[in-house]
C-alpha atoms as a PDB file:
ATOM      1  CA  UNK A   1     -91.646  75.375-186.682  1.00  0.00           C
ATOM      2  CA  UNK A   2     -88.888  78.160-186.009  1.00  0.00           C
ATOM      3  CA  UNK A   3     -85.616  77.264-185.155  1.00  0.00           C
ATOM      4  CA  UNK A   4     -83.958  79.006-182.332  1.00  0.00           C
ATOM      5  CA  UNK A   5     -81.007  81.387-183.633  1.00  0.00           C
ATOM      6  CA  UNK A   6     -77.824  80.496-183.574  1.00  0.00           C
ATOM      7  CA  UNK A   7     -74.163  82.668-182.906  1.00  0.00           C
ATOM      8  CA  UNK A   8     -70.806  82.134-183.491  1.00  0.00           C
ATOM      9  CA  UNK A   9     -68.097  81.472-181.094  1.00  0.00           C
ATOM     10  CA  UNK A  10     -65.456  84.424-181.585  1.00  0.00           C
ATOM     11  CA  UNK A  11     -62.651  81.344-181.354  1.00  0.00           C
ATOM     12  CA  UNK A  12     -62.937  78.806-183.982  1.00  0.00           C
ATOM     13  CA  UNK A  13     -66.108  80.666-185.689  1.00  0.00           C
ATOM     14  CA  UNK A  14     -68.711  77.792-185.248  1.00  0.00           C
ATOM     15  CA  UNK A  15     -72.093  78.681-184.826  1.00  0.00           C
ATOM     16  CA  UNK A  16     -73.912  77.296-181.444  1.00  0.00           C
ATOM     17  CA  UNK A  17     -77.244  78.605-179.505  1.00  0.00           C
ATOM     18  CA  UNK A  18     -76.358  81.620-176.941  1.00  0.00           C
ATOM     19  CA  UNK A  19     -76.628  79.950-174.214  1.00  0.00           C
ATOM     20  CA  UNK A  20     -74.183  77.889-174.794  1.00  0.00           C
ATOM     21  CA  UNK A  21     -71.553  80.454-175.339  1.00  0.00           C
ATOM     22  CA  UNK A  22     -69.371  81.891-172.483  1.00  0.00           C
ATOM     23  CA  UNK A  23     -70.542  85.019-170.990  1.00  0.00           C
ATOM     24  CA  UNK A  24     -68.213  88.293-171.907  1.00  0.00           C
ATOM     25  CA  UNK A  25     -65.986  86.469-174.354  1.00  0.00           C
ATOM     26  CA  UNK A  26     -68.470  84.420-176.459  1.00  0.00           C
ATOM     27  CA  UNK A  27     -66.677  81.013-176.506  1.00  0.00           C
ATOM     28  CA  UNK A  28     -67.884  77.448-176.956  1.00  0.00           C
ATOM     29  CA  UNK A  29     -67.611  74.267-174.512  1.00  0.00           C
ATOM     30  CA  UNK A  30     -64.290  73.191-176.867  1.00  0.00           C
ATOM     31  CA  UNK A  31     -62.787  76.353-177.096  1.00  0.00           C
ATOM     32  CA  UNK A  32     -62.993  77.203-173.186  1.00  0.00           C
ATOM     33  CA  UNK A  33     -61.366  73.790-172.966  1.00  0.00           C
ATOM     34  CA  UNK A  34     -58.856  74.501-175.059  1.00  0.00           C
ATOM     35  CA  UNK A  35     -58.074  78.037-174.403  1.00  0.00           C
ATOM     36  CA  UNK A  36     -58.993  78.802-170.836  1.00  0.00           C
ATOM     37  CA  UNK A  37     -58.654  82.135-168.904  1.00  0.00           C
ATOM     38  CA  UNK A  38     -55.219  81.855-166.864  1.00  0.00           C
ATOM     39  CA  UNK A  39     -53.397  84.182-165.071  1.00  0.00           C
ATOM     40  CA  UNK A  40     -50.044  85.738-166.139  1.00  0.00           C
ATOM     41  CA  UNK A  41     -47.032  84.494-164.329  1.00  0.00           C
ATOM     42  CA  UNK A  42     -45.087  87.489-164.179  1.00  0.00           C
ATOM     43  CA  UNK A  43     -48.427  91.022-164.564  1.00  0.00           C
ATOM     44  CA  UNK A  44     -50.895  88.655-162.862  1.00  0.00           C
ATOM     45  CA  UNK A  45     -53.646  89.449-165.017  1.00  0.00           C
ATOM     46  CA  UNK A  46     -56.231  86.969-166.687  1.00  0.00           C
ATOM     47  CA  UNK A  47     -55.997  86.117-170.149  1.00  0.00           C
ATOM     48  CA  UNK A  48     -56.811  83.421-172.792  1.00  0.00           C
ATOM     49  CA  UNK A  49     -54.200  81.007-173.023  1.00  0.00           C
ATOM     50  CA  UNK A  50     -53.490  80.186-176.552  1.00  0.00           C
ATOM     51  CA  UNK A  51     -51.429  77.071-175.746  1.00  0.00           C
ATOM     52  CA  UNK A  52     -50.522  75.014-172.464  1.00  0.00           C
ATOM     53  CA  UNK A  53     -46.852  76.387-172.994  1.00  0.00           C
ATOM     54  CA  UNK A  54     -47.819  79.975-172.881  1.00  0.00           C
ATOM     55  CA  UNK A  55     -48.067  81.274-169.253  1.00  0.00           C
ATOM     56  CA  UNK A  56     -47.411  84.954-170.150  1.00  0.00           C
ATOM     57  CA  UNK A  57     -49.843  87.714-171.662  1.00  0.00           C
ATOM     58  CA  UNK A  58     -48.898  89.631-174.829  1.00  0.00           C
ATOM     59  CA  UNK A  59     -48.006  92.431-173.165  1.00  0.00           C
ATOM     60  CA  UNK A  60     -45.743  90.794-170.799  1.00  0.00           C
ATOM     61  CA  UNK A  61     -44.247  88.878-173.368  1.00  0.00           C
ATOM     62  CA  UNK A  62     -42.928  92.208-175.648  1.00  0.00           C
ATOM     63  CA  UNK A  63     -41.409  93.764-172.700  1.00  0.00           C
ATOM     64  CA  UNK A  64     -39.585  90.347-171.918  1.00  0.00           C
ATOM     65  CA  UNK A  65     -38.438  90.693-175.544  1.00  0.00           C
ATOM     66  CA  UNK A  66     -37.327  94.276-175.319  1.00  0.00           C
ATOM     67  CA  UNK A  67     -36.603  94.546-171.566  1.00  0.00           C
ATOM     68  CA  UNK A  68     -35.224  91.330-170.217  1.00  0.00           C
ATOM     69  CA  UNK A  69     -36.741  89.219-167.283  1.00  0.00           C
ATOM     70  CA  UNK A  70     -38.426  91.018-164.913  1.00  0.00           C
ATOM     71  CA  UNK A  71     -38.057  91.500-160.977  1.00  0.00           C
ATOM     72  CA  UNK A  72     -40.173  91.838-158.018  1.00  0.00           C
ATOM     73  CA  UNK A  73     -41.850  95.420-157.601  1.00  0.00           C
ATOM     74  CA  UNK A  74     -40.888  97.193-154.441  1.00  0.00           C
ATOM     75  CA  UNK A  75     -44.754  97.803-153.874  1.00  0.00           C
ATOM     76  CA  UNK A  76     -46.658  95.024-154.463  1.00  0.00           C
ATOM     77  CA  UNK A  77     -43.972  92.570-154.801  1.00  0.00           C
ATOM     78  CA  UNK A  78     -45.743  91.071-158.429  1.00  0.00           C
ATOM     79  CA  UNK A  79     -42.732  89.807-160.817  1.00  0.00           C
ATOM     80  CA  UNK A  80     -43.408  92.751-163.386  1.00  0.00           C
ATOM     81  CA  UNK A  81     -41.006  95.328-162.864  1.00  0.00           C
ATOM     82  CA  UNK A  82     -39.588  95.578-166.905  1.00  0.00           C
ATOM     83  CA  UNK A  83     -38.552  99.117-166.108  1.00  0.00           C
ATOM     84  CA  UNK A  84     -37.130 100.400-162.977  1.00  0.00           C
ATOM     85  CA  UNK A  85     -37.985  98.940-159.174  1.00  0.00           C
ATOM     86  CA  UNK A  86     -41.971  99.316-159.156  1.00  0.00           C
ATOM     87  CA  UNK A  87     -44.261  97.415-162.098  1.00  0.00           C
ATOM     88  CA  UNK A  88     -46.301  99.982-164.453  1.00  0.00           C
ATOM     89  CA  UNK A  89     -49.421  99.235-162.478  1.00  0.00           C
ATOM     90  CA  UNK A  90     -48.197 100.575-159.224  1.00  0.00           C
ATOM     91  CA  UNK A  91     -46.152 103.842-161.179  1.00  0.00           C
ATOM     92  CA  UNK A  92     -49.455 104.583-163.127  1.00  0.00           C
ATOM     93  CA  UNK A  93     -52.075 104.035-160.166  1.00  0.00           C
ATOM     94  CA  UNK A  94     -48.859 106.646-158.023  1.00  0.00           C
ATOM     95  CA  UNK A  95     -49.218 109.101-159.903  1.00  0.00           C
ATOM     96  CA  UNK A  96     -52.722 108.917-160.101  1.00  0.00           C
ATOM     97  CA  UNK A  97     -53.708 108.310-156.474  1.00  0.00           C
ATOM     98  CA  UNK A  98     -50.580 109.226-154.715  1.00  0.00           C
ATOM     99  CA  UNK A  99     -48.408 107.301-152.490  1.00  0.00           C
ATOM    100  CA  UNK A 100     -49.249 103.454-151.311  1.00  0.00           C
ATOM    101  CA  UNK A 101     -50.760 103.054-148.313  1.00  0.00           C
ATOM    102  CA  UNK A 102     -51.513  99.337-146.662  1.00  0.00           C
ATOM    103  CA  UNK A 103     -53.785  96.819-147.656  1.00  0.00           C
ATOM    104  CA  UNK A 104     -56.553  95.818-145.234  1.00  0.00           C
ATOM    105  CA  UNK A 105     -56.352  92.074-146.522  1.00  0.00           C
ATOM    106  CA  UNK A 106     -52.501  90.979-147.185  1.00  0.00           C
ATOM    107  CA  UNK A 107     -51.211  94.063-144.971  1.00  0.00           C
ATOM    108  CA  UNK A 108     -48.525  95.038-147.681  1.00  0.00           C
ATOM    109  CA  UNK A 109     -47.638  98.742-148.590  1.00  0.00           C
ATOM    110  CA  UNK A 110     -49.729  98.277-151.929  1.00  0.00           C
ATOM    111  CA  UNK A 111     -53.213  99.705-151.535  1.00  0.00           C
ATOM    112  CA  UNK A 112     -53.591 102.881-153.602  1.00  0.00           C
ATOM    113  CA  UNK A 113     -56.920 104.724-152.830  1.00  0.00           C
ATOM    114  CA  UNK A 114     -59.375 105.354-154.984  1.00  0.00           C
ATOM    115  CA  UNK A 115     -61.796 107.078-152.914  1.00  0.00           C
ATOM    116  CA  UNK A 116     -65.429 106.103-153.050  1.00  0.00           C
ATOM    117  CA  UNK A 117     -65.574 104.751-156.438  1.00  0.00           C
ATOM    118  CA  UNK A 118     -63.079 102.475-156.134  1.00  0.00           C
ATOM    119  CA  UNK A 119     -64.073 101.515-152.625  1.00  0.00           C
ATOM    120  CA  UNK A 120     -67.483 101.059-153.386  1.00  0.00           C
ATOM    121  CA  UNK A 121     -66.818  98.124-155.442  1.00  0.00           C
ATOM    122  CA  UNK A 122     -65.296  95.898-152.237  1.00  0.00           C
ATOM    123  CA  UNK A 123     -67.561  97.159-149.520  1.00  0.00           C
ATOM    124  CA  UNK A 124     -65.144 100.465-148.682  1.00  0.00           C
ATOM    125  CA  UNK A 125     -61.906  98.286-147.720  1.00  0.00           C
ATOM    126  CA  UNK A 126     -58.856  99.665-149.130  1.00  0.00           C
ATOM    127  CA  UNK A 127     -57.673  96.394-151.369  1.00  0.00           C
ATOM    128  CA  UNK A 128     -54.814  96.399-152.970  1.00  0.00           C
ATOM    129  CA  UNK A 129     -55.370  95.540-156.444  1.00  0.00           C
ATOM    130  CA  UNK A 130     -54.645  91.229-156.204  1.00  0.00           C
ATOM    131  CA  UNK A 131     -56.871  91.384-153.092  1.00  0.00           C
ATOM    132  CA  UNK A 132     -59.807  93.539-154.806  1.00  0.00           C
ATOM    133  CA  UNK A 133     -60.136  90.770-157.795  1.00  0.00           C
ATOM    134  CA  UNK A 134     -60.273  88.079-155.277  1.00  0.00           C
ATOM    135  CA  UNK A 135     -62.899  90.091-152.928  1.00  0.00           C
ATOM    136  CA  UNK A 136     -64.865  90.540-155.984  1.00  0.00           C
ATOM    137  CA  UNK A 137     -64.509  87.088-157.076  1.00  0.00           C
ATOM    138  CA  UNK A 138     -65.628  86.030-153.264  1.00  0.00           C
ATOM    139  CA  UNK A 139     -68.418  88.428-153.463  1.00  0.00           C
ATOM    140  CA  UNK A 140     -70.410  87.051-157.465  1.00  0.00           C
ATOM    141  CA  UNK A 141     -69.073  83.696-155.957  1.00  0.00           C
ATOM    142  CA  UNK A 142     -71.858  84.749-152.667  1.00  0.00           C
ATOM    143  CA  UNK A 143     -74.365  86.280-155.219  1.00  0.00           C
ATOM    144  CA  UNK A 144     -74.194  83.250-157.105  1.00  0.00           C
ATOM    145  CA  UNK A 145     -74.990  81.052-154.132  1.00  0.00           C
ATOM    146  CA  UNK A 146     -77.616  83.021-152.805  1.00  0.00           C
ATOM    147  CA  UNK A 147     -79.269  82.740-156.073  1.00  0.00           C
ATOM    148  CA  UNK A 148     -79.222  78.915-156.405  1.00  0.00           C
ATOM    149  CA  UNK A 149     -79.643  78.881-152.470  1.00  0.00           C
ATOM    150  CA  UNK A 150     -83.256  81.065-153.035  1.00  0.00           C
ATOM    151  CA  UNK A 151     -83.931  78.990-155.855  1.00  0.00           C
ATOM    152  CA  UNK A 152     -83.851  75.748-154.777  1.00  0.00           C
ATOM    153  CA  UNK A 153     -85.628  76.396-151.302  1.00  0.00           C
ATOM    154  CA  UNK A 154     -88.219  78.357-152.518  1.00  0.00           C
ATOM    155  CA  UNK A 155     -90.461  75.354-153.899  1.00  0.00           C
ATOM    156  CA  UNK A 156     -89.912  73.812-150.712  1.00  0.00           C
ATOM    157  CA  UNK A 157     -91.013  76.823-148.880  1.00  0.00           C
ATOM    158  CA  UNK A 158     -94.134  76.832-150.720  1.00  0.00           C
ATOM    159  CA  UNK A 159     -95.267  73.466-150.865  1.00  0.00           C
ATOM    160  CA  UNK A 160     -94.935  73.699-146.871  1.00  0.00           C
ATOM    161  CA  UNK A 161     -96.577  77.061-147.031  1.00  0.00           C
ATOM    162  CA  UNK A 162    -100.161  75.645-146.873  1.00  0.00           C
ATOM    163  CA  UNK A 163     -99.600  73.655-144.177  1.00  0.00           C
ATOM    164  CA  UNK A 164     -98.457  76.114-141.625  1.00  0.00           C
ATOM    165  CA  UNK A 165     -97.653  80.021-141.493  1.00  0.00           C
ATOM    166  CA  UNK A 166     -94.063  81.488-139.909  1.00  0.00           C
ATOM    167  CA  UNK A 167     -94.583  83.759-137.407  1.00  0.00           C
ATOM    168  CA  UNK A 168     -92.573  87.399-137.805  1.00  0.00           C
ATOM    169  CA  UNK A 169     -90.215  86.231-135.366  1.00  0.00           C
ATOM    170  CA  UNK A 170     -89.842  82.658-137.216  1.00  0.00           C
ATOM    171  CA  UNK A 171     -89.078  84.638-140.535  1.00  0.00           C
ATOM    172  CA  UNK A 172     -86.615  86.976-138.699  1.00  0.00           C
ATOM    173  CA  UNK A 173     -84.790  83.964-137.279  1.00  0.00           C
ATOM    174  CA  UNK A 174     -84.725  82.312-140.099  1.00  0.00           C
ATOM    175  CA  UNK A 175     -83.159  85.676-142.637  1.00  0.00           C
ATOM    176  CA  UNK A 176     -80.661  85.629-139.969  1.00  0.00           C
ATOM    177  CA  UNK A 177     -79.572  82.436-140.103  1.00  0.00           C
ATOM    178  CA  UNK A 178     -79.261  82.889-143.801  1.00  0.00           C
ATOM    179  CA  UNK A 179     -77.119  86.141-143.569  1.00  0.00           C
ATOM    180  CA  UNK A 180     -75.291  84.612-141.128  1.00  0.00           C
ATOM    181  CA  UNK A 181     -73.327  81.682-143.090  1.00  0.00           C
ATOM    182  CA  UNK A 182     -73.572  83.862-145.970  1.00  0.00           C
ATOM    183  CA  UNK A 183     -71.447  86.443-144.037  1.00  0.00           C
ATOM    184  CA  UNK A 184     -69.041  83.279-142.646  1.00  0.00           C
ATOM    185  CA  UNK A 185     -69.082  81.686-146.115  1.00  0.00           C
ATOM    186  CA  UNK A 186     -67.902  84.988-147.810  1.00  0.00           C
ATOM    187  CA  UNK A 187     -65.515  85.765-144.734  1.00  0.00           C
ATOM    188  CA  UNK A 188     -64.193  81.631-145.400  1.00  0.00           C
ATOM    189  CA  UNK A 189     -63.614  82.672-148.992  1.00  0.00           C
ATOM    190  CA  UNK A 190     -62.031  85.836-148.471  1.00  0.00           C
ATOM    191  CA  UNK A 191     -59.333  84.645-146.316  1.00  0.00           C
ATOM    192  CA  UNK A 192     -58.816  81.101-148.584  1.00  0.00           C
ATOM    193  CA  UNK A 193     -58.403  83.431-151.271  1.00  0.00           C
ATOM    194  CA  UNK A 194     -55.820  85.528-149.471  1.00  0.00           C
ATOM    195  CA  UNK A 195     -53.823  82.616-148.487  1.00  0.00           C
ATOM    196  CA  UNK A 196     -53.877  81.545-152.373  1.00  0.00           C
ATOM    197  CA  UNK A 197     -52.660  84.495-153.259  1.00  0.00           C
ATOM    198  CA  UNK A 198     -50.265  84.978-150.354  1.00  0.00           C
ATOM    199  CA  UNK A 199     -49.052  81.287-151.084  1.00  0.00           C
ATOM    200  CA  UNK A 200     -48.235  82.298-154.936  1.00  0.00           C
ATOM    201  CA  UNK A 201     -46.431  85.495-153.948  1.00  0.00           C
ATOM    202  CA  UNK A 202     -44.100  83.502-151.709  1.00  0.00           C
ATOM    203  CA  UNK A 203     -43.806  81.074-154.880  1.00  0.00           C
ATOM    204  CA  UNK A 204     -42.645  84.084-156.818  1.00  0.00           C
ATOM    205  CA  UNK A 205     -40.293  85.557-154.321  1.00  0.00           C
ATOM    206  CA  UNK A 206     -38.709  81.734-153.615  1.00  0.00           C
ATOM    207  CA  UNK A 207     -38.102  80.873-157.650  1.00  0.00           C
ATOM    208  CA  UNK A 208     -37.467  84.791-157.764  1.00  0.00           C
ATOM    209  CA  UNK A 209     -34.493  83.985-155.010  1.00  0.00           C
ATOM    210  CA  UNK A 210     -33.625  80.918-156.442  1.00  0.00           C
ATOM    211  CA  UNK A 211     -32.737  82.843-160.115  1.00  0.00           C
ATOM    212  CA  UNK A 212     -30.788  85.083-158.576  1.00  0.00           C
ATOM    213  CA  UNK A 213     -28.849  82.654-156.223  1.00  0.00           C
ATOM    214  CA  UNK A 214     -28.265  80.410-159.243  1.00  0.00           C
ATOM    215  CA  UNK A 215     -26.947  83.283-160.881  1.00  0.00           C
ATOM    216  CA  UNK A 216     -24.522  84.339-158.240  1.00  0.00           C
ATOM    217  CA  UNK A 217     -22.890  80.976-158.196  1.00  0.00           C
ATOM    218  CA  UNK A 218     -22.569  80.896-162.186  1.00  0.00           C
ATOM    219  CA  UNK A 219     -21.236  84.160-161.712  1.00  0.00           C
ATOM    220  CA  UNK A 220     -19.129  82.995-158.543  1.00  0.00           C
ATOM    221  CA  UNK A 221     -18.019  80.073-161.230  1.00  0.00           C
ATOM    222  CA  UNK A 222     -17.511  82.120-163.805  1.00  0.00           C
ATOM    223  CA  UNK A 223     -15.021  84.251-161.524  1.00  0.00           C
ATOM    224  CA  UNK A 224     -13.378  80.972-160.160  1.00  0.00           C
ATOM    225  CA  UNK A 225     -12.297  79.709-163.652  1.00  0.00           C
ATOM    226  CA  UNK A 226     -11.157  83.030-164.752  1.00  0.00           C
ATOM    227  CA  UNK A 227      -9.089  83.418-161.749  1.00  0.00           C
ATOM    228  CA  UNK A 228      -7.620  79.968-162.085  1.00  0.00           C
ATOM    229  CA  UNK A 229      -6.933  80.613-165.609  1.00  0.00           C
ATOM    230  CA  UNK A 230      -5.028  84.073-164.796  1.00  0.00           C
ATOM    231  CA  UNK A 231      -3.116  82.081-161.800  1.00  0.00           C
ATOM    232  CA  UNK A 232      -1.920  79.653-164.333  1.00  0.00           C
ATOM    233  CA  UNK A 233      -0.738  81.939-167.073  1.00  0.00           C
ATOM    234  CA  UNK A 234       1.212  84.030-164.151  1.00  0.00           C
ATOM    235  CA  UNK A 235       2.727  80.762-163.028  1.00  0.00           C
ATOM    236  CA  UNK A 236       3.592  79.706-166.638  1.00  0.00           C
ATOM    237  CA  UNK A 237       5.053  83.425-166.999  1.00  0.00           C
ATOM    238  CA  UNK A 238       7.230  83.427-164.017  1.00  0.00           C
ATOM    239  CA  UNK A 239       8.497  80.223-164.878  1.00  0.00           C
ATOM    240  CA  UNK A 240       9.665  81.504-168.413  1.00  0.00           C
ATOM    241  CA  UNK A 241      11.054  84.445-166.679  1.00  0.00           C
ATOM    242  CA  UNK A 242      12.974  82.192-164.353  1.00  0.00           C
ATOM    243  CA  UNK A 243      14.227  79.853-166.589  1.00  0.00           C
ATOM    244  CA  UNK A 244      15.132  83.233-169.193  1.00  0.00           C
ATOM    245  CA  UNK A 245      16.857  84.610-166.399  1.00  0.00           C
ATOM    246  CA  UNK A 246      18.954  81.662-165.227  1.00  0.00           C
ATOM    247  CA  UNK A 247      20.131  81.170-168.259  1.00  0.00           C
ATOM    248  CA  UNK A 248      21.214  84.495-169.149  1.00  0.00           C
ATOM    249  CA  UNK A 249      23.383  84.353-165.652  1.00  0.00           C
ATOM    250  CA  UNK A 250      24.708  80.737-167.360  1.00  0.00           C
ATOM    251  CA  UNK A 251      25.739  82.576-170.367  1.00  0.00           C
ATOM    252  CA  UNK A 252      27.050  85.491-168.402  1.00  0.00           C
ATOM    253  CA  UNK A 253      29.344  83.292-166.084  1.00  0.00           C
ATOM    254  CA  UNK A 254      30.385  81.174-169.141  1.00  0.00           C
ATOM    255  CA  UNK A 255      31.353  84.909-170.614  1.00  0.00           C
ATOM    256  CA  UNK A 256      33.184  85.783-167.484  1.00  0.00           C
ATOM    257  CA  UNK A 257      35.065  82.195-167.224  1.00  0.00           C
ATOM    258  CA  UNK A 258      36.049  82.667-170.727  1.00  0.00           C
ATOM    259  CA  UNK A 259      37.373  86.638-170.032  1.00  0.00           C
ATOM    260  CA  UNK A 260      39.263  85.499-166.941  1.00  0.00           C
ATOM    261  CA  UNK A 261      40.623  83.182-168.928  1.00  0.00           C
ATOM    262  CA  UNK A 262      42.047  85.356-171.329  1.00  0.00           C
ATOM    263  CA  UNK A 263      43.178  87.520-168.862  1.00  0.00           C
ATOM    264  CA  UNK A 264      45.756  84.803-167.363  1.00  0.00           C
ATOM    265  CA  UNK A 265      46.632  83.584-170.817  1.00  0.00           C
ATOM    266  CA  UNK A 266      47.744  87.133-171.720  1.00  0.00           C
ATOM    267  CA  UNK A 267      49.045  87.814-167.927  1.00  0.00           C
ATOM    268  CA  UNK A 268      51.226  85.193-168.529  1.00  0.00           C
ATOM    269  CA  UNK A 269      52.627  85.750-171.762  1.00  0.00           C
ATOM    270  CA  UNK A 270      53.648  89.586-170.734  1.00  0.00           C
ATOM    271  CA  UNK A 271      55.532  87.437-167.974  1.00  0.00           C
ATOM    272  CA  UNK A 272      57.246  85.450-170.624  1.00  0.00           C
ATOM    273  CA  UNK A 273      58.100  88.336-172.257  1.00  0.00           C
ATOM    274  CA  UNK A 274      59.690  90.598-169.763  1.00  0.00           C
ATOM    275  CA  UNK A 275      61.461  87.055-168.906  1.00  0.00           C
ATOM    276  CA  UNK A 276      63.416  87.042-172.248  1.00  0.00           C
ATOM    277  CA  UNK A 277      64.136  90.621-172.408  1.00  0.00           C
ATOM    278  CA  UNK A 278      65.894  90.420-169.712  1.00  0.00           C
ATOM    279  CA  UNK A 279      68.206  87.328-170.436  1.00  0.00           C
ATOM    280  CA  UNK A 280      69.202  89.030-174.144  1.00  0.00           C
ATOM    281  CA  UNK A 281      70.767  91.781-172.175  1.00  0.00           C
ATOM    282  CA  UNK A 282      74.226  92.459-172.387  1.00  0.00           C
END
């Protein structure tokens, strides 16, 4: 009897059948436990988390090393501007398609166009590029349903097949009703996914706020102390300068005292001596 093949998982090297492997990556049950796909806090994009402490991607995490902390972009508003105002995304996809223009879904100035082969992927809307992942999420979310909807009602629809036989119009009404709450499903997903993403931009912007308030009042702080400690030293300053000069008018008063002083003693003795002179005359 032949045993079914078996492949490794590109994580911890283990070998397990292929269906049991993640599409795309090729990871077991443990390892997709372990290392999920997350999305970076600061670029936004997906990648494999290597522990539950790292929230940033590689790439974000050597221009945080050579760059500092990064701020808002002035397009999209996504915490990944290392360089300048705008994040590399937005300068690269600039250059390449030109000026921003607005996004049909979140309404910001961050939709670059791609013409028809980047609209083709989201039905022709002009996404912006948070709201094209989640449109395209929305939309293999759909096929997905569809499939296991068709799936699981097909049996159905052929055991009851035998016993009775839709007219056209009973097979029109009923591919309606089916496009119909798939269109409102996909419409309900596209607009919770916008508020997601909406919800963690405002997330962003508020902690983004909150940095650079608690910054102000360290600076603020900072400023408060210095200044207190240059009033003090000016007040410790003048007061040496007082008490110097006080002193030196002591000294020079006890100077003068001690001149006038002299002068009487020797006023008087020319006195005394003009006295005497004059009783030795003849």
């Amino acid at each position: 009897m032949a045993t079914s093949a078996l492949y490794a998982c590109t994580k911890c090297n283990q070998r397990y059948p292929f269906e049991e492997l993640s599409q795309g990556q090729q990871l077991c049950k443990e390892c997709r436990i372990a290392h999920p796909i997350v999305k970076c806090t600061y670029c936004r994009s997906e990648f494999q988390q290597e522990s539950k402490t790292n929230t940033i991607c590689k790439k974000c995490a050597q221009n945080v090393k050579q760059f500092g902390t990064p701020k808002p972009c002035q397009y999209c508003n996504i915490i990944a501007a290392f360089i300048g105002t705008k994040c590399q995304r937005c300068t690269n996809s600039e250059k390449k398609y030109g000026p921003p223009q607005t996004c049909e879904q979140c309404k910001q100035q961050c939709a670059f166009d791609r013409k028809e082969e980047g609209r083709r992927k989201v039905d022709g809307k002009l996404l912006c590029w948070l709201c094209t992942l989640s449109y395209r999420r929305v939309l293999q979310k759909t096929k997905e349903q569809r499939k296991g909807f068709g799936s699981s009602n097909s049996s159905s629809l052929n055991e009851k097949d035998h016993h009775s036989r839709p007219s056209n119009g009973d097979r029109y009404n009923s591919s309606s009703i089916t496009q119909s709450m798939d269109s409102g499903g996909t419409d309900n997903f596209i607009l919770i996914s916008q508020l997601k993403e909406e919800v963690m931009s405002l997330k962003r912007l508020l902690q983004q706020r909150d940095q650079t308030i608690l910054e102000k009042d360290r600076k603020l702080t900072e400023l408060k102390a210095d200044f207190q400690y240059q009033e003090s030293n000016m007040r410790v300053k003048m007061n040496q300068m007082e008490k110097s000069h006080k002193e030196a008018m002591e000294q020079q008063q006890a100077k003068n005292r001690e001149l006038m002083k002299q002068v009487a003693a020797l006023s008087k003795g020319k006195k005394f001596d003009r006295t005497g002179s004059s009783l030795l005359l003849p």
